[in-house]
C-alpha atoms as a PDB file:
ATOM      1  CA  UNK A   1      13.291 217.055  56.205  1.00  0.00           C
ATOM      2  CA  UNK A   2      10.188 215.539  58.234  1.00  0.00           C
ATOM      3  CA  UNK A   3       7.509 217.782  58.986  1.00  0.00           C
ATOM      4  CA  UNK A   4       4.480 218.160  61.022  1.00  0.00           C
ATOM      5  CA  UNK A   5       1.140 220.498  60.271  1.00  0.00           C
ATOM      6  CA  UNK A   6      -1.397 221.113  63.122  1.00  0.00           C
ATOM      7  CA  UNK A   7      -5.070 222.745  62.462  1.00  0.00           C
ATOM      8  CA  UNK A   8      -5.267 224.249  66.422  1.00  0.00           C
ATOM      9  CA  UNK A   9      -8.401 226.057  66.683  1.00  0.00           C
ATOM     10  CA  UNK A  10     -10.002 228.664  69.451  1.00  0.00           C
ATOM     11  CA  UNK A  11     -13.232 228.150  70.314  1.00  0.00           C
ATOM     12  CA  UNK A  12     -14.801 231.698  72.367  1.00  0.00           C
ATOM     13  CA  UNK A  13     -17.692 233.374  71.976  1.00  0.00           C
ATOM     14  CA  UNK A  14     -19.060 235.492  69.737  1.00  0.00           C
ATOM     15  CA  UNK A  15     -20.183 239.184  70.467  1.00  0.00           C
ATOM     16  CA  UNK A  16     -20.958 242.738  70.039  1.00  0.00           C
ATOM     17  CA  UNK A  17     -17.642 244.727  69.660  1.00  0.00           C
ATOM     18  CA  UNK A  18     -19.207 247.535  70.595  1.00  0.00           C
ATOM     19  CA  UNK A  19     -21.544 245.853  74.144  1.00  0.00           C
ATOM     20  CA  UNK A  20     -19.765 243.487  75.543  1.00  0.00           C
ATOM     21  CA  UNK A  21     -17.154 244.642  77.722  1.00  0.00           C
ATOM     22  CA  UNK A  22     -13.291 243.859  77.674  1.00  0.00           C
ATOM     23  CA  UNK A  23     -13.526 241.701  81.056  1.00  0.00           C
ATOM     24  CA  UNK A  24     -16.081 239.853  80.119  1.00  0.00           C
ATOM     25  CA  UNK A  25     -14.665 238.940  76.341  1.00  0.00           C
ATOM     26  CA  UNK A  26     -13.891 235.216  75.318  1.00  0.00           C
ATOM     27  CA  UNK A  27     -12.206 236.381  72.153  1.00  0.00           C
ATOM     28  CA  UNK A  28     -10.641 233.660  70.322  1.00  0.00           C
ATOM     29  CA  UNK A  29      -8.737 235.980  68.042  1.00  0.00           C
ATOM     30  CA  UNK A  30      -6.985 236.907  70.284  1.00  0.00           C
ATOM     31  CA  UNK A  31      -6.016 233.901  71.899  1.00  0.00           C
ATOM     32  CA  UNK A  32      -5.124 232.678  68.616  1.00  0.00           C
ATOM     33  CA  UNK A  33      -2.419 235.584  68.463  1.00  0.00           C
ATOM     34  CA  UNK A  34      -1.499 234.571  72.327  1.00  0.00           C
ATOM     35  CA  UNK A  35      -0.298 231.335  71.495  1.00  0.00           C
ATOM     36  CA  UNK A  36       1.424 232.150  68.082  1.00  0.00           C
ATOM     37  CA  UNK A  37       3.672 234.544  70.556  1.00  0.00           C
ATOM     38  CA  UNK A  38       4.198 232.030  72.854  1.00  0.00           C
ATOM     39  CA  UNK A  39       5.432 229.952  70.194  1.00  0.00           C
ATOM     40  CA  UNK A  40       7.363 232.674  68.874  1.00  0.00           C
ATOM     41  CA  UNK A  41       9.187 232.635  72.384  1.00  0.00           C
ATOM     42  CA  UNK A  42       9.440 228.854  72.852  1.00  0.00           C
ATOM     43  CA  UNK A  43      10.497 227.486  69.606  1.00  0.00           C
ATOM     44  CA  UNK A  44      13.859 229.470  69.235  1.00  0.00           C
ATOM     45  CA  UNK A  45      15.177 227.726  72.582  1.00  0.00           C
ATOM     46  CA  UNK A  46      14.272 224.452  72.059  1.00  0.00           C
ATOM     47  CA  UNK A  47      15.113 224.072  68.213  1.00  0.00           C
ATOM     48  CA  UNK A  48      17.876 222.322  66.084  1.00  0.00           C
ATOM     49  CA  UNK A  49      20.667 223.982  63.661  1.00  0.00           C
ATOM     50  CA  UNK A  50      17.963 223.510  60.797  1.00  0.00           C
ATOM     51  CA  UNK A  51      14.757 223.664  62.543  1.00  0.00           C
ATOM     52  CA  UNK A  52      12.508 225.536  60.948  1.00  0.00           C
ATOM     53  CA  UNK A  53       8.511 226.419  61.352  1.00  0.00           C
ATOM     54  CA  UNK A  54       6.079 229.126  60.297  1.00  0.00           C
ATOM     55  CA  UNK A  55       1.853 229.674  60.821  1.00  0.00           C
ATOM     56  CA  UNK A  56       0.714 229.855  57.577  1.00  0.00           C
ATOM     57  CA  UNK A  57      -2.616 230.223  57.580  1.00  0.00           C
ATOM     58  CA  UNK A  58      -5.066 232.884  60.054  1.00  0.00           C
ATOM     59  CA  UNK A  59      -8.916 232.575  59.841  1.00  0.00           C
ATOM     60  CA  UNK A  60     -11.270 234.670  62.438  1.00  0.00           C
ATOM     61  CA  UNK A  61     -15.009 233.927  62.168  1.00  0.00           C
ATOM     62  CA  UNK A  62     -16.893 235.646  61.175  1.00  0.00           C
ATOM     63  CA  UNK A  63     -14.089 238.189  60.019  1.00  0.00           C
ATOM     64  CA  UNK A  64     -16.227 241.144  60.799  1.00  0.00           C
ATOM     65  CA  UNK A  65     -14.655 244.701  62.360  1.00  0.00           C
ATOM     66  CA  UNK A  66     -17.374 245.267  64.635  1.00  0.00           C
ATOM     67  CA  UNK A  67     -17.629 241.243  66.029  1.00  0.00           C
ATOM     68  CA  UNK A  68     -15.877 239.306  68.655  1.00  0.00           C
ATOM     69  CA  UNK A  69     -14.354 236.181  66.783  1.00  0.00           C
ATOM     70  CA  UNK A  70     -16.224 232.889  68.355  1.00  0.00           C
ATOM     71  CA  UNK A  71     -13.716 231.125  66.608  1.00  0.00           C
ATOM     72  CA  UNK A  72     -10.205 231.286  65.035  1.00  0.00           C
ATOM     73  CA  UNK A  73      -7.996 228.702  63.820  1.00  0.00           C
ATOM     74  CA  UNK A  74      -4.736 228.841  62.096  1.00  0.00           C
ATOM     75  CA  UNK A  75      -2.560 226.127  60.041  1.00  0.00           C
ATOM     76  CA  UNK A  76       0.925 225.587  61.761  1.00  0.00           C
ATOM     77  CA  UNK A  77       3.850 223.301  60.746  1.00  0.00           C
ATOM     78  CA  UNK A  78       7.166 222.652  61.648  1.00  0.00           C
ATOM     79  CA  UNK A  79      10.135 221.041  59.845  1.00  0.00           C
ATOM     80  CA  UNK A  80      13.425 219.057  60.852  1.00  0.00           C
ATOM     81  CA  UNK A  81      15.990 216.632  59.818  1.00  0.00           C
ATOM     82  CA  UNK A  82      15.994 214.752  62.579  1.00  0.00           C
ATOM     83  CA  UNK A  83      12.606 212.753  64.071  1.00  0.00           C
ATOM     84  CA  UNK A  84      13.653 213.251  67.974  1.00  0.00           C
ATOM     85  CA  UNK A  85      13.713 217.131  67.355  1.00  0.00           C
ATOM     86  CA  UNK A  86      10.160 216.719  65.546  1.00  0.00           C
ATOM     87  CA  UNK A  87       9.221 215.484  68.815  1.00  0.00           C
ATOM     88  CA  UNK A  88      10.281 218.295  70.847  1.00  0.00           C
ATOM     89  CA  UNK A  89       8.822 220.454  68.750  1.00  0.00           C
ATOM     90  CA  UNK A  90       5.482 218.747  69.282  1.00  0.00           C
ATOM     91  CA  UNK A  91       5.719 218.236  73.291  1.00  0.00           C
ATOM     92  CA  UNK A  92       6.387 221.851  73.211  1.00  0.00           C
ATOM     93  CA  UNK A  93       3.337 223.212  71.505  1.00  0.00           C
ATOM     94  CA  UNK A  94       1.199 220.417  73.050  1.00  0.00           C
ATOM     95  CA  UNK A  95       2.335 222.047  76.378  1.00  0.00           C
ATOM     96  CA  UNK A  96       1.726 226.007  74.812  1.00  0.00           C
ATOM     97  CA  UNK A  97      -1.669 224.576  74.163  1.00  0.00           C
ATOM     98  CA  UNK A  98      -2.069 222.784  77.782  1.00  0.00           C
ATOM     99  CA  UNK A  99      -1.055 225.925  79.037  1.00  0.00           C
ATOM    100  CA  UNK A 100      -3.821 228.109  76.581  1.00  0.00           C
ATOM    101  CA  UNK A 101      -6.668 225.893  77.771  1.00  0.00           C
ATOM    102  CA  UNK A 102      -5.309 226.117  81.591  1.00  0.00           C
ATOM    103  CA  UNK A 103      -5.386 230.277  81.164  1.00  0.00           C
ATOM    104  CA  UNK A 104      -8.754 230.434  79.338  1.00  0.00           C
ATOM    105  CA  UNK A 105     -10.309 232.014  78.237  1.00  0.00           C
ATOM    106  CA  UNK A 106     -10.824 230.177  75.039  1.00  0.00           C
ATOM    107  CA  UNK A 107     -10.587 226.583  74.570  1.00  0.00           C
ATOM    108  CA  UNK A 108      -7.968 225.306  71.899  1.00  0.00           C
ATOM    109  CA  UNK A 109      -8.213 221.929  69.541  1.00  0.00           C
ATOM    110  CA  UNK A 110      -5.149 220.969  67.907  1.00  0.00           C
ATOM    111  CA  UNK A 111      -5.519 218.231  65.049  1.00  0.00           C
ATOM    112  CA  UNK A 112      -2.646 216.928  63.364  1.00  0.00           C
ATOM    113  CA  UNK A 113      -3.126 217.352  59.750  1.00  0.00           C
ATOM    114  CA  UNK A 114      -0.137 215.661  58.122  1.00  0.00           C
ATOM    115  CA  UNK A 115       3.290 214.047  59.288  1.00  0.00           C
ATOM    116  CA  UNK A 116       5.969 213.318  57.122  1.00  0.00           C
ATOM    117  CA  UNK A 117       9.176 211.053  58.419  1.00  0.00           C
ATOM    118  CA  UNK A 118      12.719 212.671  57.675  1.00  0.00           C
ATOM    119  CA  UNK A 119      14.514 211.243  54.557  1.00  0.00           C
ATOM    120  CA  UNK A 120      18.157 211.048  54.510  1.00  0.00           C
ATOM    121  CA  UNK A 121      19.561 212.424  51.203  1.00  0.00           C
ATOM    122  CA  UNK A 122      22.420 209.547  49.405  1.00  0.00           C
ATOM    123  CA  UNK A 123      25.564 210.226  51.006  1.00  0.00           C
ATOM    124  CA  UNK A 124      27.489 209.709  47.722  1.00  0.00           C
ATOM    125  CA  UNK A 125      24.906 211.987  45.612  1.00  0.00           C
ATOM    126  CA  UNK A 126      25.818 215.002  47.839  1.00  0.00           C
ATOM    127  CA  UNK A 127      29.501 214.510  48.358  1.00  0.00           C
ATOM    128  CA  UNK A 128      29.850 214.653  44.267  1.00  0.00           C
ATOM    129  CA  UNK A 129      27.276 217.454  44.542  1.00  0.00           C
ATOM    130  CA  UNK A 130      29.749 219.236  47.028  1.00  0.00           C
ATOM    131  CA  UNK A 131      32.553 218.296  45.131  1.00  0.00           C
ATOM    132  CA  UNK A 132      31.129 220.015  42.419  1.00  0.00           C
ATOM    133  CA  UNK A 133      30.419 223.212  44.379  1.00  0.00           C
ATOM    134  CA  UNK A 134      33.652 223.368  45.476  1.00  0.00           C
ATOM    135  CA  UNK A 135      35.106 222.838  41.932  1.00  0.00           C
ATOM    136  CA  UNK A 136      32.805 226.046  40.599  1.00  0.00           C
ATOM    137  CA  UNK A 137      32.802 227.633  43.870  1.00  0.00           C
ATOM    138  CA  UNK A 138      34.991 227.109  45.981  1.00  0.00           C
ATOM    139  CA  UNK A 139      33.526 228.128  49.458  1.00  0.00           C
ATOM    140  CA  UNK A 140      30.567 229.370  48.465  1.00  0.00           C
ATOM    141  CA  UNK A 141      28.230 226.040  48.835  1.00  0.00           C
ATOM    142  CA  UNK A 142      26.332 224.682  51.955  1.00  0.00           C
ATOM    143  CA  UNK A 143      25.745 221.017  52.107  1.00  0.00           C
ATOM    144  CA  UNK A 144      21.720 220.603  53.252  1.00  0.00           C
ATOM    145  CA  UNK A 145      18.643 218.688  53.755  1.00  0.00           C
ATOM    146  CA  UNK A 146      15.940 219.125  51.353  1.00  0.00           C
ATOM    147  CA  UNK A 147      14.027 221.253  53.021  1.00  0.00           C
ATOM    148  CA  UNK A 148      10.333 220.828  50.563  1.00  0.00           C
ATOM    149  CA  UNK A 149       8.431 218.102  50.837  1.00  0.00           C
ATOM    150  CA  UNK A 150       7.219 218.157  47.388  1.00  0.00           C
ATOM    151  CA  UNK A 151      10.907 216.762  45.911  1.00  0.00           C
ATOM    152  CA  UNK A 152      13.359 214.514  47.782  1.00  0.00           C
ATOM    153  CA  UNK A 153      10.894 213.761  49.993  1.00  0.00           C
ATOM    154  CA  UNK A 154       8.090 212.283  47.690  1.00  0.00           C
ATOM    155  CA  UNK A 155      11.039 210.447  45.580  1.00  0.00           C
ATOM    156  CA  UNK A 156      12.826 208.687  48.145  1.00  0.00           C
ATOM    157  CA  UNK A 157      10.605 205.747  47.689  1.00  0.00           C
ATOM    158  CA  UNK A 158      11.676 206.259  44.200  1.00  0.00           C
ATOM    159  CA  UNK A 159      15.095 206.414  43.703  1.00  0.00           C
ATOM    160  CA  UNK A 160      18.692 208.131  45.460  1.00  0.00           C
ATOM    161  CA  UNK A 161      18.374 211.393  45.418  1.00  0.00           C
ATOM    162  CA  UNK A 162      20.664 214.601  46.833  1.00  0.00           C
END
């Protein structure tokens, strides 16, 4: 599978819990957690049979109880067989983030921080691989993309792989 990771930062500003009013708040913390709903809500209808994505990183500063965050940031990726949905999946959050910056109050960066191009597996590597399932399971096997980048990925330069 191809993937895409995106660093998307908030910038706000950074306060007295305790002072500065709820109207008047530019908490980036909680813009953060705006957009990762909004892509919560967007992603399912626009993705593919193997689509996956998840936000798996959070960071507030300064990370203090009794502080408005100035800034937040968190480390998103999504993953997908097939290049054209990778590409949906990035109009789509470039619009989510259009649409954060449009709504304020926080202003949101997004940096690509890696892309990785879809690998096809070897068609003849899998279908002995589902033969075998079959054989020893009959039923019981699902024929799939690698899904980690760290494997069939990484050695498709290399060699076949399934």
């Amino acid at each position: 599978m191809g993937l895409r990771s995106y660093r998307v930062r908030f910038f706000g500003e950074q306060n007295h819990a305790g002072t500065t009013r709820m109207a008047t708040r530019k908490d980036a913390g909680v813009a953060l957690t705006r957009l990762a709903h909004m892509i919560d809500e967007t992603f399912p209808k626009v993705s593919g049979k193997r689509s996956v994505w998840t936000t798996g990183r959070i960071d507030l500063d300064p990370g203090a109880p009794s502080i408005v965050p100035g800034e937040a940031s968190m480390l998103f990726q999504f993953r997908d067989e097939d290049v054209a949905q990778l590409e949906v999946f990035e109009r789509a959050l470039e619009e989510l983030v259009r649409k954060i910056n449009a709504d304020g109050p926080c202003r949101c960066e997004l940096e690509i921080v890696d892309k990785a191009t879809p690998k096809k597996m070897s068609p003849g590597f899998q279908d002995a691989l589902e033969q075998a399932g079959e054989m020893h399971g009959a039923g019981k096997h699902v024929r799939m993309p690698s899904g980690a980048a760290h494997d069939a990925q990484i050695m498709a330069a290399l060699t076949p792989r399934a």
